[in-house]
PDB file of N, CA and C in Angstrom:
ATOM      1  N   UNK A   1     -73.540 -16.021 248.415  1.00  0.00           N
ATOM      2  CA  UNK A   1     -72.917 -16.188 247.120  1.00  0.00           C
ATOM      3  C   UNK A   1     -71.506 -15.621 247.203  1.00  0.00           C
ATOM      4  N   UNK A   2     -70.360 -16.507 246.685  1.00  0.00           N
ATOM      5  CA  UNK A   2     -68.900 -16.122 246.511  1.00  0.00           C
ATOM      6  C   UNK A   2     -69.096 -14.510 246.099  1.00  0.00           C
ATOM      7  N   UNK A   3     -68.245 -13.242 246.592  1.00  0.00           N
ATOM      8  CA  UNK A   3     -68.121 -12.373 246.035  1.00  0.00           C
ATOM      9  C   UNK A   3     -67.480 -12.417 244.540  1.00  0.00           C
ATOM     10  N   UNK A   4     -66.674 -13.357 244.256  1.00  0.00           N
ATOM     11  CA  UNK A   4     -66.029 -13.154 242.999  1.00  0.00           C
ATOM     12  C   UNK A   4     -66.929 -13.960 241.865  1.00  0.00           C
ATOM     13  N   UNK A   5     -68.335 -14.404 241.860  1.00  0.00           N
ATOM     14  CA  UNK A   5     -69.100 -15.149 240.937  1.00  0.00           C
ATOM     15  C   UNK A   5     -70.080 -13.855 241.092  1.00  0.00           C
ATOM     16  N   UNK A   6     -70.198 -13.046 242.094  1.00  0.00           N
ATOM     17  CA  UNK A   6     -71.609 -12.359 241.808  1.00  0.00           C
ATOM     18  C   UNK A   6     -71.419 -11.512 240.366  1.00  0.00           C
ATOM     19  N   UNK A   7     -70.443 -10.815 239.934  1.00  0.00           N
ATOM     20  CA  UNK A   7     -70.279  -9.636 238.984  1.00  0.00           C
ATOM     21  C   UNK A   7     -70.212 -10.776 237.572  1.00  0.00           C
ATOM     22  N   UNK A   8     -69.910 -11.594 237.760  1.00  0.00           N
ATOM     23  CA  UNK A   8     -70.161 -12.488 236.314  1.00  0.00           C
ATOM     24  C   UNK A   8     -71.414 -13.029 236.505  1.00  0.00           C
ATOM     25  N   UNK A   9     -72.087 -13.386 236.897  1.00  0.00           N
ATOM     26  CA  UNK A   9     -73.849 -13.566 237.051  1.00  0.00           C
ATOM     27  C   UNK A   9     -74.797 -12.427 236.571  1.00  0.00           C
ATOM     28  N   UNK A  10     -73.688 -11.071 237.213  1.00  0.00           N
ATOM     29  CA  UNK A  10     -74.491 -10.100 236.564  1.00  0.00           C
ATOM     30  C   UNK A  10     -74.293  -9.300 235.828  1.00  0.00           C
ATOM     31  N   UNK A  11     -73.259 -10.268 234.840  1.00  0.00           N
ATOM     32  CA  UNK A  11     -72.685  -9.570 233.542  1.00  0.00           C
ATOM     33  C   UNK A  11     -71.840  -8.603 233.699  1.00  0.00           C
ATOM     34  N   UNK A  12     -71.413  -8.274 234.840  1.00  0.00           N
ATOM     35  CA  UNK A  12     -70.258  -6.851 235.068  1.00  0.00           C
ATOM     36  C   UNK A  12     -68.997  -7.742 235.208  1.00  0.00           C
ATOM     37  N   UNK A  13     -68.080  -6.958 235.051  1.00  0.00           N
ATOM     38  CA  UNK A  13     -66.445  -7.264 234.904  1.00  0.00           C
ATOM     39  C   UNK A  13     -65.932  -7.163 236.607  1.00  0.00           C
ATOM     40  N   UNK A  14     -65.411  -7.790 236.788  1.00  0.00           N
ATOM     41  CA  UNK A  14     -65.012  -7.837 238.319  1.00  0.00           C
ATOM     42  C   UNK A  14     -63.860  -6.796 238.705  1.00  0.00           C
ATOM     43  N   UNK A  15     -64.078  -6.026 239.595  1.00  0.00           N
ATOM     44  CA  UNK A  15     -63.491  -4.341 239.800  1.00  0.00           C
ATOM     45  C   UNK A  15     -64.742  -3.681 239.699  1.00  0.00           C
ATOM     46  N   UNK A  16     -66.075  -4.077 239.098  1.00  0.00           N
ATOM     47  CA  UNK A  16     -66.784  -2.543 238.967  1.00  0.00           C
ATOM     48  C   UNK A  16     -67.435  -2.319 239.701  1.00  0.00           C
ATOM     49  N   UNK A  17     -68.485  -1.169 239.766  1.00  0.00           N
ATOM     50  CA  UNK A  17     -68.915  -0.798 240.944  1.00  0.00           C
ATOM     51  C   UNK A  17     -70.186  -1.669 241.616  1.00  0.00           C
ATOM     52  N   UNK A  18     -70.184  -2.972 240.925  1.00  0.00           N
ATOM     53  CA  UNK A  18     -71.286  -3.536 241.818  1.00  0.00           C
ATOM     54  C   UNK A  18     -70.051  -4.286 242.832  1.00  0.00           C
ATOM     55  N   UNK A  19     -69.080  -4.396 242.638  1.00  0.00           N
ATOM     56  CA  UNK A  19     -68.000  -4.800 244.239  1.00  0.00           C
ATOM     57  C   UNK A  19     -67.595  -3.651 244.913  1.00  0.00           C
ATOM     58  N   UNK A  20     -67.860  -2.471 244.421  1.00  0.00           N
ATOM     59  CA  UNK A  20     -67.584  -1.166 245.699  1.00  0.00           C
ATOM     60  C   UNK A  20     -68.894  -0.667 246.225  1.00  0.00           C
ATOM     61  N   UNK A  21     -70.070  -0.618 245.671  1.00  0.00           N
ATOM     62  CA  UNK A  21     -71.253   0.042 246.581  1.00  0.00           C
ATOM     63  C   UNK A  21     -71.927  -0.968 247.192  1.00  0.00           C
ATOM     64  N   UNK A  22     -72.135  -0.683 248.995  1.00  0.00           N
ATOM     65  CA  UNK A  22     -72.482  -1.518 249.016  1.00  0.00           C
ATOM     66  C   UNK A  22     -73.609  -1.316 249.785  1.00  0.00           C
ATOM     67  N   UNK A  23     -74.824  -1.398 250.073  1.00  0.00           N
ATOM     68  CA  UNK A  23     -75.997  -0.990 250.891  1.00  0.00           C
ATOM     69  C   UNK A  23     -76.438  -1.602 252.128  1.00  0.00           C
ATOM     70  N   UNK A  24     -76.594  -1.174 253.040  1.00  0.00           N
ATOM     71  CA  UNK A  24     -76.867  -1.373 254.288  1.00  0.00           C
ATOM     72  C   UNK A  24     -78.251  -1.366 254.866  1.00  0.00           C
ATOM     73  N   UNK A  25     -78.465  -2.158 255.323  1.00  0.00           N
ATOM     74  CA  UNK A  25     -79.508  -1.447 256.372  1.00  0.00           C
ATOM     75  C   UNK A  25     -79.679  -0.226 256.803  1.00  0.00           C
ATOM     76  N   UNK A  26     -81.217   0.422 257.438  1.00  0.00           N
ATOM     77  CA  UNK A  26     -80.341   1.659 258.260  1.00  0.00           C
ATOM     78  C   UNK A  26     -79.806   1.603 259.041  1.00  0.00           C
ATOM     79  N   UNK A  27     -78.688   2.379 259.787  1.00  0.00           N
ATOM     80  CA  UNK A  27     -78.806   2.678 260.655  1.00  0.00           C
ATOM     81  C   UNK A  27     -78.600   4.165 261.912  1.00  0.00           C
ATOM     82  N   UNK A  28     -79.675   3.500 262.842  1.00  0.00           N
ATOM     83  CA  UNK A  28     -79.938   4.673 263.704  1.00  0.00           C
ATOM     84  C   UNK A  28     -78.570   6.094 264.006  1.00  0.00           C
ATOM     85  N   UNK A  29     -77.347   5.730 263.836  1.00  0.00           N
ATOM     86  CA  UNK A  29     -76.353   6.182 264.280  1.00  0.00           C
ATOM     87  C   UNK A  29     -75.986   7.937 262.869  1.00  0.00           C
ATOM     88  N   UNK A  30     -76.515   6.969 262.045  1.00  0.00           N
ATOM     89  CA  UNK A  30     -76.630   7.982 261.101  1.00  0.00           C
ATOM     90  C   UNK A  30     -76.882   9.432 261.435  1.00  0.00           C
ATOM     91  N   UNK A  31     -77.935   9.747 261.356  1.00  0.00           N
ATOM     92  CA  UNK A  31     -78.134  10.980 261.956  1.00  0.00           C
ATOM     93  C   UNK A  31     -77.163  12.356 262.971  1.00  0.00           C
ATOM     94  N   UNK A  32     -76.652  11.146 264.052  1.00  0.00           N
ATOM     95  CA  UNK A  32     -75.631  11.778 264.749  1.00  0.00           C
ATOM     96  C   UNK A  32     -74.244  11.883 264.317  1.00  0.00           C
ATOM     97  N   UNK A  33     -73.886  11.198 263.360  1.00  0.00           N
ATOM     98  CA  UNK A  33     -72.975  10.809 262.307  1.00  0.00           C
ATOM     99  C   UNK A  33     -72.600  12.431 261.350  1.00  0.00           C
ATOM    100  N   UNK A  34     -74.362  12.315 260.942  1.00  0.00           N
ATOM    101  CA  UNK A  34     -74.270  13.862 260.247  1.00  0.00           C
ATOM    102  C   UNK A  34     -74.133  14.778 261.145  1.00  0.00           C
ATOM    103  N   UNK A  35     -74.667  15.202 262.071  1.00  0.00           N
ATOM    104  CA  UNK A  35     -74.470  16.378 263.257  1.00  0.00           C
ATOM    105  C   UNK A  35     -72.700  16.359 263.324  1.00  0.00           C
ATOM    106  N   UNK A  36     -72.041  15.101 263.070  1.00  0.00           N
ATOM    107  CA  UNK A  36     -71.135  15.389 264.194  1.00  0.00           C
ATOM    108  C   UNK A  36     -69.679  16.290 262.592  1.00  0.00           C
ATOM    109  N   UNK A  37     -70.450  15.745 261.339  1.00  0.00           N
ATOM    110  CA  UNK A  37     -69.796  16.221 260.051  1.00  0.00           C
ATOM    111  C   UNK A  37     -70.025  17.578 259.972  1.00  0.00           C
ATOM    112  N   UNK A  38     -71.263  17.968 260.328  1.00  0.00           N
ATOM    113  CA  UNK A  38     -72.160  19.506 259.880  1.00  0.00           C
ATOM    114  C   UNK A  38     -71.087  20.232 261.098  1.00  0.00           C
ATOM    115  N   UNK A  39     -70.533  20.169 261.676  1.00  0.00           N
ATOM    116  CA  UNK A  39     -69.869  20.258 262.500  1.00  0.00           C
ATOM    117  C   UNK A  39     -68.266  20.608 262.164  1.00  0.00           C
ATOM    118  N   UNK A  40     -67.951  19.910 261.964  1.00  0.00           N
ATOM    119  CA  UNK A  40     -66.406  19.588 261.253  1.00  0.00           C
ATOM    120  C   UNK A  40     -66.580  20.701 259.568  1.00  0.00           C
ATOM    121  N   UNK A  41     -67.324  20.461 259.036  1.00  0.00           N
ATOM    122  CA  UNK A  41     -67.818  21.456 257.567  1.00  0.00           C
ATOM    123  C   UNK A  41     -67.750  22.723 257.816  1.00  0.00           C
ATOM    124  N   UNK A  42     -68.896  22.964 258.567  1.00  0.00           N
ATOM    125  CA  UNK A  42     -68.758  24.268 259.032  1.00  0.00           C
ATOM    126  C   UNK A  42     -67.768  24.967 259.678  1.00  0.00           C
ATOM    127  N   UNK A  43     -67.232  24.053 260.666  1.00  0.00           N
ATOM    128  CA  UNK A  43     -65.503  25.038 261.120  1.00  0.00           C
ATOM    129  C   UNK A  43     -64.786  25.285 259.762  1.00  0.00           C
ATOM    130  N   UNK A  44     -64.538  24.196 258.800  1.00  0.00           N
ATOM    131  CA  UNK A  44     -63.358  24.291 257.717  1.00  0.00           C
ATOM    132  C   UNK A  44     -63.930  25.203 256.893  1.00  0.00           C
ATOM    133  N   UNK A  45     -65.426  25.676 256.842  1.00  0.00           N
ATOM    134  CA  UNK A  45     -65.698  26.394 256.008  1.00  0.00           C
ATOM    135  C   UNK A  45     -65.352  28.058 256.510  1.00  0.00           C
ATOM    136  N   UNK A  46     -65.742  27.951 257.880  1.00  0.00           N
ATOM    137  CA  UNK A  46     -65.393  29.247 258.682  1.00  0.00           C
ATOM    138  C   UNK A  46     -64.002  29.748 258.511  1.00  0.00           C
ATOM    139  N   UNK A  47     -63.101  28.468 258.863  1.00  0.00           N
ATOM    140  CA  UNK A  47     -61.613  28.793 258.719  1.00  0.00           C
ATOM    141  C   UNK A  47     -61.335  29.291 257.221  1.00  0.00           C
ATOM    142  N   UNK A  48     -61.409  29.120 256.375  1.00  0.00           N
ATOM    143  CA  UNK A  48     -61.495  28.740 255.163  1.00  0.00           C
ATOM    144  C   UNK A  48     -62.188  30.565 254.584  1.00  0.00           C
ATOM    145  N   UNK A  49     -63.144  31.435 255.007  1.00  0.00           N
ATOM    146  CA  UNK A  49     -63.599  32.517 255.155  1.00  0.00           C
ATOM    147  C   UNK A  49     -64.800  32.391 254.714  1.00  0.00           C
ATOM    148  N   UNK A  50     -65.721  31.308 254.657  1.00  0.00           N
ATOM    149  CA  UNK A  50     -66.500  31.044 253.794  1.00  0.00           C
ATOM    150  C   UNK A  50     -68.193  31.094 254.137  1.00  0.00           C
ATOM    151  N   UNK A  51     -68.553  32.423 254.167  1.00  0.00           N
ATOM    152  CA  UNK A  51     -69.617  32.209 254.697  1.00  0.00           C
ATOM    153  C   UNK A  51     -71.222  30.943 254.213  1.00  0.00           C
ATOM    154  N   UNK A  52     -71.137  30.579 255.817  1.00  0.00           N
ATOM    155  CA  UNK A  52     -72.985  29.342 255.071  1.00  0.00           C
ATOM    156  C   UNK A  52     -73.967  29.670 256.081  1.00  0.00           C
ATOM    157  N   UNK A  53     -74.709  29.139 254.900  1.00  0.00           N
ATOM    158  CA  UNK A  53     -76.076  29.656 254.726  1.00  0.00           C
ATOM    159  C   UNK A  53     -76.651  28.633 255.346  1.00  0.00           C
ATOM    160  N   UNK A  54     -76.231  26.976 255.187  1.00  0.00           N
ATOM    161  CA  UNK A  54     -76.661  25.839 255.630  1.00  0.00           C
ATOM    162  C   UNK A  54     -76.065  24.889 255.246  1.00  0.00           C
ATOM    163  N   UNK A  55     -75.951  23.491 256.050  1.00  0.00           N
ATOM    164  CA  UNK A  55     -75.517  22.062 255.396  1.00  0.00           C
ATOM    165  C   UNK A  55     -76.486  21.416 255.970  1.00  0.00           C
ATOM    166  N   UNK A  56     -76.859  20.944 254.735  1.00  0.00           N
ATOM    167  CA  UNK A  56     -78.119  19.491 255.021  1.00  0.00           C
ATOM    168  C   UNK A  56     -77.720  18.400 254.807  1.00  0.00           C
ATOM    169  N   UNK A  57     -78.028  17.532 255.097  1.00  0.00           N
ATOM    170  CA  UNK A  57     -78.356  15.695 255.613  1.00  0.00           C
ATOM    171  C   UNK A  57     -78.884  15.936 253.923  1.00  0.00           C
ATOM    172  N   UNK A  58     -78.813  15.111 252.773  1.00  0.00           N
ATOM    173  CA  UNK A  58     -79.193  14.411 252.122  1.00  0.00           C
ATOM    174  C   UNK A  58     -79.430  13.001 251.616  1.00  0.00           C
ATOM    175  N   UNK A  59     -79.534  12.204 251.047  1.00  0.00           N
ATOM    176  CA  UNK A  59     -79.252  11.315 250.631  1.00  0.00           C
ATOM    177  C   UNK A  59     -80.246  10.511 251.225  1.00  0.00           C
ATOM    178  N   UNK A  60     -79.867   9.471 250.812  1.00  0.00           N
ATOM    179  CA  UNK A  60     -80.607   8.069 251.381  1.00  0.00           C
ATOM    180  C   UNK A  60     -80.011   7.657 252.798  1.00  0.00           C
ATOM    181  N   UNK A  61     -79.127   7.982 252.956  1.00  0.00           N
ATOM    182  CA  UNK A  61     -78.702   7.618 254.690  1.00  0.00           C
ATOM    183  C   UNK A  61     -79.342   9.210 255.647  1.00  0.00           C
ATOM    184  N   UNK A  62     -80.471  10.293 254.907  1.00  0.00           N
ATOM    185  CA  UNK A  62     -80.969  10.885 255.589  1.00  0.00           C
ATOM    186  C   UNK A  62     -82.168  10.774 255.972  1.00  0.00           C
ATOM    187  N   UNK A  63     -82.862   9.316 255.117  1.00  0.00           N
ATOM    188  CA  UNK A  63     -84.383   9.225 255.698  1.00  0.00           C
ATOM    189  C   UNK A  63     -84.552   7.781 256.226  1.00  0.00           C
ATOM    190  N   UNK A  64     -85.096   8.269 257.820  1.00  0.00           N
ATOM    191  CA  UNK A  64     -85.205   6.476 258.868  1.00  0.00           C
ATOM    192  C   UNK A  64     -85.687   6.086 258.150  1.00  0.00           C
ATOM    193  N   UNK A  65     -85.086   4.788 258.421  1.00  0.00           N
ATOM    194  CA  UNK A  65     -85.789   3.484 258.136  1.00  0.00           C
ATOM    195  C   UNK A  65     -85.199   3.298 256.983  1.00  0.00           C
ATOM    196  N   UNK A  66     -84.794   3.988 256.261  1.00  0.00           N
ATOM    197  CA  UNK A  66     -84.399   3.444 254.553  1.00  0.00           C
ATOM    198  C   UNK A  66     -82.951   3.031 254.417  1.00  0.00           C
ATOM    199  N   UNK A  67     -82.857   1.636 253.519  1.00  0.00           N
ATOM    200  CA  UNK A  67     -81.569   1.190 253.626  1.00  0.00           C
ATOM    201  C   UNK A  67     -80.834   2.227 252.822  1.00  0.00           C
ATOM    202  N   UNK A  68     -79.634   2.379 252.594  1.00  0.00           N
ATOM    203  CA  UNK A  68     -78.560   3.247 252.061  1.00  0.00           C
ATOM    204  C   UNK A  68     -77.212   2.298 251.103  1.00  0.00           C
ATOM    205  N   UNK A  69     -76.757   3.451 250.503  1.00  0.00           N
ATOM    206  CA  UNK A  69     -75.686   3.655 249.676  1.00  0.00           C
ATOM    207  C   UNK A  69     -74.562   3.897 250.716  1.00  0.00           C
ATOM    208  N   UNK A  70     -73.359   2.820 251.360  1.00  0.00           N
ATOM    209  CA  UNK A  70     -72.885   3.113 252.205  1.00  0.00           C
ATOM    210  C   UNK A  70     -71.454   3.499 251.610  1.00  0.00           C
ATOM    211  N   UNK A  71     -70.631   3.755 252.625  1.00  0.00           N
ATOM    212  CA  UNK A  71     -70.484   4.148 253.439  1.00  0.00           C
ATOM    213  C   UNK A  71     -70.703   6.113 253.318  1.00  0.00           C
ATOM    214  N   UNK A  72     -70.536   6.524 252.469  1.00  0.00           N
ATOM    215  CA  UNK A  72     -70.610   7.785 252.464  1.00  0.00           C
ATOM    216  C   UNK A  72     -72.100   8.809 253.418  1.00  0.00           C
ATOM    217  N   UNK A  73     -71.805   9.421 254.084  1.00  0.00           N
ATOM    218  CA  UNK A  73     -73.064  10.642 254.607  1.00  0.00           C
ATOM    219  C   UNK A  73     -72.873  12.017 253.697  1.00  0.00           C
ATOM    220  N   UNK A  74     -74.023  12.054 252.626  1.00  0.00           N
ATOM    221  CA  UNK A  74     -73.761  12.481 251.726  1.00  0.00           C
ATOM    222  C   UNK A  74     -74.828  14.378 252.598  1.00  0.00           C
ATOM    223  N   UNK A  75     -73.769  15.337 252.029  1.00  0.00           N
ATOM    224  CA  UNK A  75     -74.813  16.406 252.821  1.00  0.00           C
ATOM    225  C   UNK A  75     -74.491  17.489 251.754  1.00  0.00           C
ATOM    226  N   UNK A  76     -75.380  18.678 251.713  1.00  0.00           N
ATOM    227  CA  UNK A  76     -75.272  19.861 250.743  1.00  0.00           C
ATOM    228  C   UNK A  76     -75.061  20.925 251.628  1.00  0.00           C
ATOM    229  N   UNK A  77     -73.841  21.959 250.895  1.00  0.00           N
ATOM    230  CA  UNK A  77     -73.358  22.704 251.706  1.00  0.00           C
ATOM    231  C   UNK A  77     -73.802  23.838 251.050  1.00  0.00           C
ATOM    232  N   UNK A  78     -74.728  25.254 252.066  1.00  0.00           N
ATOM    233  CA  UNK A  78     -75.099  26.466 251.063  1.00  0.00           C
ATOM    234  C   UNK A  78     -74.710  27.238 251.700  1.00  0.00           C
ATOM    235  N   UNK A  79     -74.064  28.563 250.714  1.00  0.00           N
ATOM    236  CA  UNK A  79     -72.669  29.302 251.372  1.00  0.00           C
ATOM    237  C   UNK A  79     -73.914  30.409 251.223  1.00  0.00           C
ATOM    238  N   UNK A  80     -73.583  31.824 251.991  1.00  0.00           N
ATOM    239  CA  UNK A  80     -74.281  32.733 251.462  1.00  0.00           C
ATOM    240  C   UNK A  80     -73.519  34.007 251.157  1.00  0.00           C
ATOM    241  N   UNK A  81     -72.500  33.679 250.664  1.00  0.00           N
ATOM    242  CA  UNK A  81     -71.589  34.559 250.130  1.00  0.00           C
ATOM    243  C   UNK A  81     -71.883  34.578 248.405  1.00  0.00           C
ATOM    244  N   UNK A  82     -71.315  35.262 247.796  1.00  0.00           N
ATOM    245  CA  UNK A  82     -71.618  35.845 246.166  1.00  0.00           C
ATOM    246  C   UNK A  82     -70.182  35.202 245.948  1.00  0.00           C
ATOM    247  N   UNK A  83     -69.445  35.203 246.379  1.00  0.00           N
ATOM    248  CA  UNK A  83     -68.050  34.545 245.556  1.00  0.00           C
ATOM    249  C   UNK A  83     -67.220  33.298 246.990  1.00  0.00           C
ATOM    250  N   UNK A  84     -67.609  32.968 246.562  1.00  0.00           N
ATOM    251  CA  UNK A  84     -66.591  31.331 246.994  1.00  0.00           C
ATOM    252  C   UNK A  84     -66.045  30.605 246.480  1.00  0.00           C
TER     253      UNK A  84
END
């Protein structure tokens, strides 16, 4: 289906967010995707003085097999500091 007929079929105004989210399949790459962010987070958080506690993988691009909300690797960052 033309991208520019789908959002009037489904009653949305063309710009909205059914033409920016767009869902994927999984895929496998994901995972290492997050390792390689939890990574990059944690230095800027270190640099930054910021002590953590943990960053997790959330979202729907964190459980195999399930298609996703792309492009974003959505993760939660827990500091274990009292003021950040």
């Amino acid at each position: 289906m033309p991208a520019d007929t789908r959002p009037a079929q489904a009653g949305l105004r063309p710009g909205s967010l059914a033409d920016v989210i767009e869902v994927a399949e999984y895929d496998p790459n994901w995972p290492a995707r997050f390792e390689a962010l939890r990574t990059e987070y944690a230095a800027a958080m270190a640099a930054a003085g910021v002590p953590v506690a943990a960053i997790e993988h959330v979202g729907s691009t964190s459980v195999p097999g399930l298609a996703a909300k792309c492009p974003p690797i959505n993760y939660f960052g827990v500091s274990s500091g009292m003021r950040v």
